[in-house]
C-alpha atoms as a PDB file:
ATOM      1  CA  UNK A   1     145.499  75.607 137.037  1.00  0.00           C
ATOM      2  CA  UNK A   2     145.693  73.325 133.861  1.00  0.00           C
ATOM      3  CA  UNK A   3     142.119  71.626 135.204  1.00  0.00           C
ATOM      4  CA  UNK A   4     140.553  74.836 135.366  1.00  0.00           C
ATOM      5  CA  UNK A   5     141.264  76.285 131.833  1.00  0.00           C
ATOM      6  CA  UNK A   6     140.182  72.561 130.835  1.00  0.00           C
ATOM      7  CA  UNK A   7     136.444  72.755 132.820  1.00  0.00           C
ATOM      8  CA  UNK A   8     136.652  76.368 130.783  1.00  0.00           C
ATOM      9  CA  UNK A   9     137.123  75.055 127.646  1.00  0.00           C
ATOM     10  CA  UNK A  10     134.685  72.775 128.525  1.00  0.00           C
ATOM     11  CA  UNK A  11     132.044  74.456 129.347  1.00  0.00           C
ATOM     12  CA  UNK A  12     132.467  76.907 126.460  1.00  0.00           C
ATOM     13  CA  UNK A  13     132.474  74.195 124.051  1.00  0.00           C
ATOM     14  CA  UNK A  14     129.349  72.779 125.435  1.00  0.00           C
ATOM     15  CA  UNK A  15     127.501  75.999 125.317  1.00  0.00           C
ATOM     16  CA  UNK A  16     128.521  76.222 121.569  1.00  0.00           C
ATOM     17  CA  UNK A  17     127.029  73.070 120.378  1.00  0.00           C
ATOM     18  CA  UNK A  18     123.933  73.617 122.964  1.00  0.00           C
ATOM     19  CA  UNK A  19     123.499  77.191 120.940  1.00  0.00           C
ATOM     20  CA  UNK A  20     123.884  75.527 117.511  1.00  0.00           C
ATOM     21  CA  UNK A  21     121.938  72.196 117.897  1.00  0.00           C
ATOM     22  CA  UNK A  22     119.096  71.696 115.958  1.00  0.00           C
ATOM     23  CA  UNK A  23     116.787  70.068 118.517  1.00  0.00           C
ATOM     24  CA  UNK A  24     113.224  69.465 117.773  1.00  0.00           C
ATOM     25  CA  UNK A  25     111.941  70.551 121.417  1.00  0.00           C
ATOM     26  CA  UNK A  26     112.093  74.156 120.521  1.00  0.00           C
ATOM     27  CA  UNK A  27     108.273  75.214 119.772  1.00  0.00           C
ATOM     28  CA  UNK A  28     107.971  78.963 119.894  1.00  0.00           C
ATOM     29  CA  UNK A  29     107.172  80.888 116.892  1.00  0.00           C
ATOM     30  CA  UNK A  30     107.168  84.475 115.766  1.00  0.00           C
ATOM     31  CA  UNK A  31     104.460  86.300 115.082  1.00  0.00           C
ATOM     32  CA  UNK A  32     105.103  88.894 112.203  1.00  0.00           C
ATOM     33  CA  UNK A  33     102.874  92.387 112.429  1.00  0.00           C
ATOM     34  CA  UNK A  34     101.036  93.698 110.262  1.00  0.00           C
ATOM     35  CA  UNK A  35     102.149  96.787 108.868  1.00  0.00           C
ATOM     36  CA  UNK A  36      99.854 100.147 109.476  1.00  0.00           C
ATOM     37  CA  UNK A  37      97.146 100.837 106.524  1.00  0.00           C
ATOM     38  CA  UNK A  38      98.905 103.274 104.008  1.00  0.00           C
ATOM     39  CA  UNK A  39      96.565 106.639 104.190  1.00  0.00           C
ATOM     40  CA  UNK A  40      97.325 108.948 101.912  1.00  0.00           C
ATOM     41  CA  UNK A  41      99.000 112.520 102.656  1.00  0.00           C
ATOM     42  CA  UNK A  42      97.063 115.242 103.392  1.00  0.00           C
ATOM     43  CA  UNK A  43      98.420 118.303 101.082  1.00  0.00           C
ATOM     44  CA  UNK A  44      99.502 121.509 103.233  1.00  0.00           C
ATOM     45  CA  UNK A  45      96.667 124.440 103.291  1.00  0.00           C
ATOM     46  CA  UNK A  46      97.474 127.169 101.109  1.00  0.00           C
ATOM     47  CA  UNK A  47      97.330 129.687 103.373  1.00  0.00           C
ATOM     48  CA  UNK A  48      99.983 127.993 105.312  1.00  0.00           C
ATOM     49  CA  UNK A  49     102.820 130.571 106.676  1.00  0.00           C
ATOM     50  CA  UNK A  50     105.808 131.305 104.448  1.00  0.00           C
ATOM     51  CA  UNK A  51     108.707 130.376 106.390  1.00  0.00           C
ATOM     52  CA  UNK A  52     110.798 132.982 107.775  1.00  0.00           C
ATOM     53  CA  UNK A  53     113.655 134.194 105.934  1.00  0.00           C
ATOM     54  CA  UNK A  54     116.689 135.531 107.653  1.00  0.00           C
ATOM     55  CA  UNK A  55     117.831 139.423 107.207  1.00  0.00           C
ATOM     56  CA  UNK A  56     120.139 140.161 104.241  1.00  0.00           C
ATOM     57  CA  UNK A  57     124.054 140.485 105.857  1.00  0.00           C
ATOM     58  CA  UNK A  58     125.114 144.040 105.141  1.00  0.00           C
ATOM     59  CA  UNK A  59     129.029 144.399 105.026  1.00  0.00           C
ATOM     60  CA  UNK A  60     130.383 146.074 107.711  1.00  0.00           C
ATOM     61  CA  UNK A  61     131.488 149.856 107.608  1.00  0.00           C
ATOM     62  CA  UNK A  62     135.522 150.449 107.143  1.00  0.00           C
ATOM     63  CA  UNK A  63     137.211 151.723 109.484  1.00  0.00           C
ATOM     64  CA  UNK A  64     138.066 155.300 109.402  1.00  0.00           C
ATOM     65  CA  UNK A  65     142.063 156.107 108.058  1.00  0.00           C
END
């Protein structure tokens, strides 16, 4: 039991210095992209709808005493 918690130590330990190594054989490169050409907002129509607006609440009657 003790040899396999060693192996995976081990093994963890060599995957964290394989991760953090700073080994020149690592060529690829990001390319950045370029970010869309800012057009300027169109301005709404002015004879655009009027957005709906809801019914005014009317109380409700009282009960009859």
């Amino acid at each position: 039991m003790k040899k396999l918690i060693l192996a995976s130590v081990s093994a963890l330990a060599l995957f964290g210095v394989a991760a953090c190594s700073d080994s020149a054989t690592d060529n690829t490169t990001t390319q950045s992209t370029n970010p869309p050409a800012a057009e300027p907002m169109k301005p709404a129509t002015p004879d655009a709808p009027k957005p709906a607006e809801p019914a005014p609440a009317t109380p409700a009657p009282a009960p009859a005493q």
